[in-house]
N, C-alpha and C. Protein backbone atom coordinates (compact mmCIF):
# COMPACT_ATOMS: atom_id res chain seq x y z
N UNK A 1 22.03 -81.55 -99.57
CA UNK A 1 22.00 -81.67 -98.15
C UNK A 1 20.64 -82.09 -97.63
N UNK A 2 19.85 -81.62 -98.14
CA UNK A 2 18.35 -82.27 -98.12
C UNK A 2 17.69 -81.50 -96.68
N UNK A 3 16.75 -81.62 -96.35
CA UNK A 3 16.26 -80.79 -95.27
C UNK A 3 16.23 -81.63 -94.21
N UNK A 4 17.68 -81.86 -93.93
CA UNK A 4 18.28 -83.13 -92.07
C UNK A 4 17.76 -81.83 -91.49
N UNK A 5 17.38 -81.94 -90.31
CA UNK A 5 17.36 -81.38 -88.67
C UNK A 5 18.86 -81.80 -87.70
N UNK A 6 19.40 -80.52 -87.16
CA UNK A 6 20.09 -81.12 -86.51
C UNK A 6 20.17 -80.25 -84.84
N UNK A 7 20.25 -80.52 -84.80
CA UNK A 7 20.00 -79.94 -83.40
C UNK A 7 20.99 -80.43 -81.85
N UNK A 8 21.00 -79.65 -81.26
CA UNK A 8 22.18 -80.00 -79.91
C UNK A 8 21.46 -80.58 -78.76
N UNK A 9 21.05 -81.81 -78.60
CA UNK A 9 20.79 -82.53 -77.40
C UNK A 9 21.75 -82.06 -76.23
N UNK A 10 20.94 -81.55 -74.73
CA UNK A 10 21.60 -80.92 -73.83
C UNK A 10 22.24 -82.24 -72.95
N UNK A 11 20.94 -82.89 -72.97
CA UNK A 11 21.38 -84.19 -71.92
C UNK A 11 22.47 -85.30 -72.32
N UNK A 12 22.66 -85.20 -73.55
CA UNK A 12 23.28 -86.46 -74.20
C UNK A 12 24.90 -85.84 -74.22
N UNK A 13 24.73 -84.55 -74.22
CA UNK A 13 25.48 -83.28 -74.92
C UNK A 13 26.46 -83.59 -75.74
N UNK A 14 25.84 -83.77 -77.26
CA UNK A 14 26.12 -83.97 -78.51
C UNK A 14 24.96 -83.56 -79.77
N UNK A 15 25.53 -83.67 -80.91
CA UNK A 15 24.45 -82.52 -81.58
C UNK A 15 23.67 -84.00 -82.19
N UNK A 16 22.86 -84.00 -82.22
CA UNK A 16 21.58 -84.88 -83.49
C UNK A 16 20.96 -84.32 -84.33
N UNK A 17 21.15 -85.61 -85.46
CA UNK A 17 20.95 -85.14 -86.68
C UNK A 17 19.20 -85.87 -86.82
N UNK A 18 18.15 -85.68 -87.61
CA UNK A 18 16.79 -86.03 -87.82
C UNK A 18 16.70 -86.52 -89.40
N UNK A 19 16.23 -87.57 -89.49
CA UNK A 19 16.56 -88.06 -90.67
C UNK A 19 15.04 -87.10 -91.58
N UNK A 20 15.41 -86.20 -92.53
CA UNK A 20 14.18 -86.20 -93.47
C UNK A 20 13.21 -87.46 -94.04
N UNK A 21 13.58 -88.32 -94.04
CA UNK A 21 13.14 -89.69 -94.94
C UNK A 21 12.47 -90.51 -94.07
N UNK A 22 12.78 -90.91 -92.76
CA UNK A 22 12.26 -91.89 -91.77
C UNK A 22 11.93 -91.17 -90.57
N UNK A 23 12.64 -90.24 -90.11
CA UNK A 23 12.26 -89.29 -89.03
C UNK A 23 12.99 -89.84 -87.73
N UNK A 24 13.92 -90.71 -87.74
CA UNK A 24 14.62 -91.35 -86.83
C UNK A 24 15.80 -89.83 -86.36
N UNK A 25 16.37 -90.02 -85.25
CA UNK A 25 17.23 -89.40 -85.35
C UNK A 25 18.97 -89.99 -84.56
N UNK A 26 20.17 -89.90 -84.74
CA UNK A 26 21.05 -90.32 -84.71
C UNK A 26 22.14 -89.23 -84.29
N UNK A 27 23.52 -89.21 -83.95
CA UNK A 27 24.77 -88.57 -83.65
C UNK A 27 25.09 -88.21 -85.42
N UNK A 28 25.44 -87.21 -85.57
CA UNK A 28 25.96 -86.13 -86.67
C UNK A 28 26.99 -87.24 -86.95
N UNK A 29 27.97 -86.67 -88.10
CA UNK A 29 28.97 -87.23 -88.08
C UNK A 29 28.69 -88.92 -89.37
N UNK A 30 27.36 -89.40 -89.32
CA UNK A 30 27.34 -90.24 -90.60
C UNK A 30 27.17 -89.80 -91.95
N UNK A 31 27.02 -90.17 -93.11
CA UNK A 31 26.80 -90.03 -94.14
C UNK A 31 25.64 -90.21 -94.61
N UNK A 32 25.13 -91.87 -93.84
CA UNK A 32 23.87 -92.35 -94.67
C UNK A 32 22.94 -92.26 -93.05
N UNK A 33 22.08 -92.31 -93.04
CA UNK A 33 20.42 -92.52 -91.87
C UNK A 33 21.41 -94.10 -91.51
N UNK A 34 21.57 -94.35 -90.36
CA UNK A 34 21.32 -95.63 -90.05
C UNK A 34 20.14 -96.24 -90.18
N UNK A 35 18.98 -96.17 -90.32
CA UNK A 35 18.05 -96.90 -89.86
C UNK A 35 17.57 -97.04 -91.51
N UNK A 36 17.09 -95.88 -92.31
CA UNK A 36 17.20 -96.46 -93.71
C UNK A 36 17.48 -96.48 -95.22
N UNK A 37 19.07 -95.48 -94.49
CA UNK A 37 20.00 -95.50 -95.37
C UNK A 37 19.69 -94.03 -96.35
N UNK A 38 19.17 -93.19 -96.00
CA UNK A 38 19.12 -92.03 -96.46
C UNK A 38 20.54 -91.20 -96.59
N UNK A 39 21.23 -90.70 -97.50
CA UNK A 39 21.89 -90.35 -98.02
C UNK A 39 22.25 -88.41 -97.44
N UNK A 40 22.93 -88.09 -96.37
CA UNK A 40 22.40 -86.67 -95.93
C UNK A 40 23.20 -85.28 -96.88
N UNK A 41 23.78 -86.30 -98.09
CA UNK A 41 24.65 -85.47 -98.95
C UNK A 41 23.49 -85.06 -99.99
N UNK A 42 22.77 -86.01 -100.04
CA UNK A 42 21.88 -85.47 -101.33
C UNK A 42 20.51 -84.00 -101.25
N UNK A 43 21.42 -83.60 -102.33
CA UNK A 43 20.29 -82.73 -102.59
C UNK A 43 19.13 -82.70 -103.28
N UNK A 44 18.05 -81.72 -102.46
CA UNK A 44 16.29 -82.23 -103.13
C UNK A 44 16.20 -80.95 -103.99
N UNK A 45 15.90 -81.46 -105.35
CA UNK A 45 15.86 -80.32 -106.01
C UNK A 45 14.09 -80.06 -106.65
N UNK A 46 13.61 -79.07 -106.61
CA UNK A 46 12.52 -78.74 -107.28
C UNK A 46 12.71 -78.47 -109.05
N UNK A 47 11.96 -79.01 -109.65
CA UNK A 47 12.12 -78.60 -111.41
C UNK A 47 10.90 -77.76 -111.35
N UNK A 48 11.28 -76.40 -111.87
CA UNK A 48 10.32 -75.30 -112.75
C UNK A 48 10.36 -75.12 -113.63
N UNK A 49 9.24 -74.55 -114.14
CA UNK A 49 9.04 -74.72 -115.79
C UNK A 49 7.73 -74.18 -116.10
N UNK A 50 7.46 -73.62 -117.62
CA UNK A 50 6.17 -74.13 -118.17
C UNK A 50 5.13 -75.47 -117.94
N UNK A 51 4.30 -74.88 -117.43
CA UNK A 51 3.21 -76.30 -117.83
C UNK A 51 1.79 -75.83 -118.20
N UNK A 52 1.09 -74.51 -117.75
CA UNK A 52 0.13 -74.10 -118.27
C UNK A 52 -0.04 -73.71 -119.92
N UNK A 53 -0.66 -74.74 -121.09
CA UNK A 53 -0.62 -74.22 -122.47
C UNK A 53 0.49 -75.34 -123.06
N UNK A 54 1.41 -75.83 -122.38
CA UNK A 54 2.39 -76.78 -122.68
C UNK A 54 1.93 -78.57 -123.05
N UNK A 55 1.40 -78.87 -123.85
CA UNK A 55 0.73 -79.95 -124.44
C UNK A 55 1.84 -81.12 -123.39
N UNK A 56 3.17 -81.12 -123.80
CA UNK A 56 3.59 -82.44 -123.46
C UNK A 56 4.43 -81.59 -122.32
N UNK A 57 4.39 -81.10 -121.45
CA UNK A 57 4.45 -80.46 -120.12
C UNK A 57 5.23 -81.94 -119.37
N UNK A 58 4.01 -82.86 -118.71
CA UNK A 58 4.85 -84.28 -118.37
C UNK A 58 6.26 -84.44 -118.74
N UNK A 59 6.34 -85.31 -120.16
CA UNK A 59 7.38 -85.59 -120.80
C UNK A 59 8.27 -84.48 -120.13
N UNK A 60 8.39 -83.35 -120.69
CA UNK A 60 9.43 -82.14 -120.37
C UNK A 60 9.97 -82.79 -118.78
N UNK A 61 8.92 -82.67 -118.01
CA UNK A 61 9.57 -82.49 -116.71
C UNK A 61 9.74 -83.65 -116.01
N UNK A 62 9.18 -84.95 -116.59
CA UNK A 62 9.90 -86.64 -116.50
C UNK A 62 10.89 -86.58 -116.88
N UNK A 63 11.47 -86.22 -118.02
CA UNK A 63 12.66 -86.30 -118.36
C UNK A 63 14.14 -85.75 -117.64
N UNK A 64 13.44 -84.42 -116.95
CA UNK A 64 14.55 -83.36 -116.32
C UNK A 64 14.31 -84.39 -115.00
N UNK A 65 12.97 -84.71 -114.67
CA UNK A 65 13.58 -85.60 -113.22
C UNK A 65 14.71 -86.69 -113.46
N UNK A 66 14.56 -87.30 -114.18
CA UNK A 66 15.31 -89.08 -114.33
C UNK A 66 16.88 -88.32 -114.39
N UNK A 67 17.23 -87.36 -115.45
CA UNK A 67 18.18 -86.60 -115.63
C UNK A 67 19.28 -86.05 -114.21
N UNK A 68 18.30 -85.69 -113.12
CA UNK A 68 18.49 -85.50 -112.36
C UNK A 68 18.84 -86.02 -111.03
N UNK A 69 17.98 -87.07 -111.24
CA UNK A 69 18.11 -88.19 -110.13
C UNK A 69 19.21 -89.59 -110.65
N UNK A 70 19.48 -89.32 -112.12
CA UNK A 70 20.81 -89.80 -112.07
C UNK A 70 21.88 -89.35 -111.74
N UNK A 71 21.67 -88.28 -111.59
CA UNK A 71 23.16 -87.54 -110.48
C UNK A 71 23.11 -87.50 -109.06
N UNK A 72 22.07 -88.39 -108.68
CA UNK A 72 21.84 -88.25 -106.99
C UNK A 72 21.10 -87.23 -106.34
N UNK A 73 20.22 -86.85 -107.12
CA UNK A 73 19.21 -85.53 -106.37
C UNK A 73 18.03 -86.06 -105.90
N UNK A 74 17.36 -85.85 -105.44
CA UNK A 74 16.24 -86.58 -104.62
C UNK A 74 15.18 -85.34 -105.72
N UNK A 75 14.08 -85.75 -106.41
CA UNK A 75 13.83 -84.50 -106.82
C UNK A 75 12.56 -84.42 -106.49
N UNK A 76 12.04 -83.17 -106.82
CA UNK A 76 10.58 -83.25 -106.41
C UNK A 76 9.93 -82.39 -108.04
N UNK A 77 8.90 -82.79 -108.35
CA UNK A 77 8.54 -82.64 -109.80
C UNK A 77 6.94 -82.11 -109.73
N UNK A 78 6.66 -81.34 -109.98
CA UNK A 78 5.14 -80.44 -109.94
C UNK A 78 4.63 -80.86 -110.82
N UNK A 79 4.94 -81.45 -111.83
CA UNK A 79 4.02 -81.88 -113.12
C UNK A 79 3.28 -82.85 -112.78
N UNK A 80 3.27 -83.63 -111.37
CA UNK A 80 3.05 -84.90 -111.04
C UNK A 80 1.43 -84.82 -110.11
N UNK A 81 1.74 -83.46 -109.67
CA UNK A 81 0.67 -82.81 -108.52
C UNK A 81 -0.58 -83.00 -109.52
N UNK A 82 -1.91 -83.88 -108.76
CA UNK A 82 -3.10 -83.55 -109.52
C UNK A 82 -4.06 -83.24 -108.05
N UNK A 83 -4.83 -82.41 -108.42
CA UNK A 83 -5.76 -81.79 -107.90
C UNK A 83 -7.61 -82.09 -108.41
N UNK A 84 -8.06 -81.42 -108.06
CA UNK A 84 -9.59 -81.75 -108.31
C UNK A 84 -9.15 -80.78 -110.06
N UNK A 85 -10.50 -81.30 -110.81
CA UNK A 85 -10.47 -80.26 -111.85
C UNK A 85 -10.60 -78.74 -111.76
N UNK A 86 -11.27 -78.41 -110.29
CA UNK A 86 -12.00 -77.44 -110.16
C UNK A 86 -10.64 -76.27 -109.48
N UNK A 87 -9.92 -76.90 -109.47
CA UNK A 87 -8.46 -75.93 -108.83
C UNK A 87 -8.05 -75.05 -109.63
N UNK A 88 -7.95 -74.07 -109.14
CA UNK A 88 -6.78 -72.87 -109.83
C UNK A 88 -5.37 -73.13 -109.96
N UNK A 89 -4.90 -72.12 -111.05
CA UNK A 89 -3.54 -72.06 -110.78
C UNK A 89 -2.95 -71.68 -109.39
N UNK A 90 -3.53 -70.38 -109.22
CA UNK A 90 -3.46 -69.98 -107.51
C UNK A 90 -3.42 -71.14 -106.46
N UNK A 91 -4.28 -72.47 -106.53
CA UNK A 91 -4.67 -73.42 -105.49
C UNK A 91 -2.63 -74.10 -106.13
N UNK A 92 -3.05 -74.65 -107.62
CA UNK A 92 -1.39 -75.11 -107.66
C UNK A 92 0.28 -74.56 -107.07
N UNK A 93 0.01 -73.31 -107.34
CA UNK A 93 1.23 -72.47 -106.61
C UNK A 93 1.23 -72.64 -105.41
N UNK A 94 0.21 -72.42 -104.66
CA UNK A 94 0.05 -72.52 -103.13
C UNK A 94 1.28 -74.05 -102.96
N UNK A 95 0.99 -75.07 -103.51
CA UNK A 95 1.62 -75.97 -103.36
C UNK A 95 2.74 -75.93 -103.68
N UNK A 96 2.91 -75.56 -104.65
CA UNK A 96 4.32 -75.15 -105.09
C UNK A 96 4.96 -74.98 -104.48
N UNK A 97 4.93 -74.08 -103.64
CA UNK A 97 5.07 -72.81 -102.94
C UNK A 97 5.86 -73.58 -101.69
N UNK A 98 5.26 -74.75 -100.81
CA UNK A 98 5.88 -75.36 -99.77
C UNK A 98 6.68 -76.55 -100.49
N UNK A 99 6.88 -76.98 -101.67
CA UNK A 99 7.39 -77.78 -102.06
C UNK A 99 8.79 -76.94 -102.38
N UNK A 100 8.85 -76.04 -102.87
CA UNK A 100 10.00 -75.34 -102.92
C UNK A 100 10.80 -75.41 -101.53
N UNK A 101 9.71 -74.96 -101.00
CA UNK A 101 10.86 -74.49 -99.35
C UNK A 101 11.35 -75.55 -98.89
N UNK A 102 10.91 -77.19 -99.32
CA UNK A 102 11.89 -78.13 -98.88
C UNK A 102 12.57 -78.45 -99.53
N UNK A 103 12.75 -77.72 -100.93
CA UNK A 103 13.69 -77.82 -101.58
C UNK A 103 15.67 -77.40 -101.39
N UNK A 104 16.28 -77.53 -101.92
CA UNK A 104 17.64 -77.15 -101.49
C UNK A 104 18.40 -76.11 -102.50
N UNK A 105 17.55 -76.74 -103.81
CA UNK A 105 18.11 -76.20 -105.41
C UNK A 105 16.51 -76.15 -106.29
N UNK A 106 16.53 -74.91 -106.92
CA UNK A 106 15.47 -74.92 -107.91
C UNK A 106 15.97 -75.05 -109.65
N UNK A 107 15.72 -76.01 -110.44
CA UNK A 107 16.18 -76.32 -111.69
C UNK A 107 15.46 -75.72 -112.52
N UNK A 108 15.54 -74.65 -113.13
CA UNK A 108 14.65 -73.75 -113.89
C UNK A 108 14.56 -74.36 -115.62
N UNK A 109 14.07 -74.99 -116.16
CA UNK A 109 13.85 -75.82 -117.44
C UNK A 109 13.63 -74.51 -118.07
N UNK A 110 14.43 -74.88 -119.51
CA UNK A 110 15.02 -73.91 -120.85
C UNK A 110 13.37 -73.16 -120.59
N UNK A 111 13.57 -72.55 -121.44
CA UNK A 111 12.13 -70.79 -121.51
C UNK A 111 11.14 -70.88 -119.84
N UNK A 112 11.87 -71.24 -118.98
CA UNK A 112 10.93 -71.02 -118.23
C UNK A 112 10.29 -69.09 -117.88
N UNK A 113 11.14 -68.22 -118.57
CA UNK A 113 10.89 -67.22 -118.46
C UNK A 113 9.77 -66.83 -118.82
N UNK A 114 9.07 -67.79 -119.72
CA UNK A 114 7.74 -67.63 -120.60
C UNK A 114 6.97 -67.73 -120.27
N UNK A 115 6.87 -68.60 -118.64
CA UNK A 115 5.96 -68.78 -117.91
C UNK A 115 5.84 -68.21 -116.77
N UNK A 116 4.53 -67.33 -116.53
CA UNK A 116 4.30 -66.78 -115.01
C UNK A 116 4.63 -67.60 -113.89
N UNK A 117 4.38 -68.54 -113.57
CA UNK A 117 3.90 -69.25 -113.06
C UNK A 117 5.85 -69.88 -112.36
N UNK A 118 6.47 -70.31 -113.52
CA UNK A 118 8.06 -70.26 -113.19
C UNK A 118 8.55 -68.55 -112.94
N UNK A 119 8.16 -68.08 -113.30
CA UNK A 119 8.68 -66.65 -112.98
C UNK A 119 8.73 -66.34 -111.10
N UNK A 120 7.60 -66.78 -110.63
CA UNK A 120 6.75 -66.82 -109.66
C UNK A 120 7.62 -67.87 -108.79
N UNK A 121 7.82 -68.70 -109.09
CA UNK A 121 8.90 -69.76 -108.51
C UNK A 121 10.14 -69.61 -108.21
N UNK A 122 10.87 -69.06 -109.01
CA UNK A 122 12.24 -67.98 -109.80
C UNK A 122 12.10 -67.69 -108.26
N UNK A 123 11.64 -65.80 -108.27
CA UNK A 123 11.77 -64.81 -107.36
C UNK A 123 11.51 -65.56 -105.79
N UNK A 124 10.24 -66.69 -105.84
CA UNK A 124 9.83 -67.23 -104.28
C UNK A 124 11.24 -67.60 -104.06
N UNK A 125 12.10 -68.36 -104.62
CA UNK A 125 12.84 -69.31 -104.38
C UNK A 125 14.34 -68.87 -104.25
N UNK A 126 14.91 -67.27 -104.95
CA UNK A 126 15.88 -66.02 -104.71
C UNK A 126 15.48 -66.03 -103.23
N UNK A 127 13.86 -65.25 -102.97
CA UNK A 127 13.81 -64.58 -101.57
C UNK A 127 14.06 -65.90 -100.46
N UNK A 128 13.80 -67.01 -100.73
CA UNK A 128 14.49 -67.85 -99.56
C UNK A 128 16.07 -68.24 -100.01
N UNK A 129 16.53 -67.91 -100.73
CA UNK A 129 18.21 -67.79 -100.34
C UNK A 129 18.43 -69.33 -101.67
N UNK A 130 17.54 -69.91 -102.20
CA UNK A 130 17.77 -71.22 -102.47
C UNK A 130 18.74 -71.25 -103.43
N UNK A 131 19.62 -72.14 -104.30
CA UNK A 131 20.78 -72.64 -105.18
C UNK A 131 19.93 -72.51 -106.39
N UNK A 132 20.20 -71.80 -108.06
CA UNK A 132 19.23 -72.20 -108.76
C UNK A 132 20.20 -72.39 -109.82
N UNK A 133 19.29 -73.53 -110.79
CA UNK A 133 20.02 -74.01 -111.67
C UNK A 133 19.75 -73.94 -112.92
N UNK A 134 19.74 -73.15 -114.22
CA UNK A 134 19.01 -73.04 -115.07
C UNK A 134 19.67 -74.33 -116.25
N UNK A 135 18.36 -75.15 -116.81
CA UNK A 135 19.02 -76.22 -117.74
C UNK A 135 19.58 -75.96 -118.54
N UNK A 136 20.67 -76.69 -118.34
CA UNK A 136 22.47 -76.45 -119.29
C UNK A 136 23.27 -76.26 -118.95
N UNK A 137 23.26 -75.03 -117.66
CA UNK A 137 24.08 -74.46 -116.99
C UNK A 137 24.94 -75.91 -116.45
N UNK A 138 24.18 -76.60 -115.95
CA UNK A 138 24.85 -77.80 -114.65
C UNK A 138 25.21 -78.74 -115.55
N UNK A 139 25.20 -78.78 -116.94
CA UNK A 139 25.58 -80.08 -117.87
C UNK A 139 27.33 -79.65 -118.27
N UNK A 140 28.26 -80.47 -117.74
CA UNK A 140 28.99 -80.54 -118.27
C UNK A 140 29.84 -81.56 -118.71
């Protein structure tokens, strides 16, 4: 579903929808953004996982994106986030942290239990109510 806005225009009095992607907004009731074709079925999914200690960390979580976005998910991928050298894990989560909440679905990659850091993602992402998907589960 992706994070549309929709909201009830008083004057027009009909509800509008806000495109996440272009920021245009339009009458409810389409499928795609008129203006540039944004898709309001798709869901944005966050991938969690190991990456602190994880040598080929990337790979892992390139792969679960492409995987993913061949089923139509819009995804959003943390392995991608670079920061100064001088950042903490703490400074990375922080980010995390709002990247989740525009998320719709969190995809939890095999042992993420092993990692604090997905653990931490896990529970943020329960307490906002989000869809979670652990890899395998959704392969059928």
């Amino acid at each position: 579903m992706g994070n549309v806005i929709k909201h009830f225009d008083v004057a027009l009095k009909e509800e509008i929808i806000t495109c996440p992607s272009c920021d245009t907004q339009q009458e409810t009731g389409y499928r795609h953004c008129l203006n540039c074709g944004y898709d309001f079925n798709k869901d944005i999914v966050y991938i969690s996982g190991a990456i602190t200690g994880i040598k080929n960390f990337k790979d892992i979580f390139n792969t679960a994106e492409t995987v993913l976005k061949a089923k139509g998910n819009e995804v959003i991928n943390p392995a991608k986030i670079q920061l100064h050298e001088s950042a903490t894990h703490e400074d990375y989560m922080a980010i995390c942290y709002e990247q989740i909440k525009m998320a719709d679905t969190i995809y939890m990659l095999k042992d993420w239990g092993k990692s604090k850091g997905a653990c931490i993602e896990y529970g943020y992402a329960r307490g906002l109510g989000k869809n979670i998907i652990e890899e395998g589960q959704d392969e059928n």
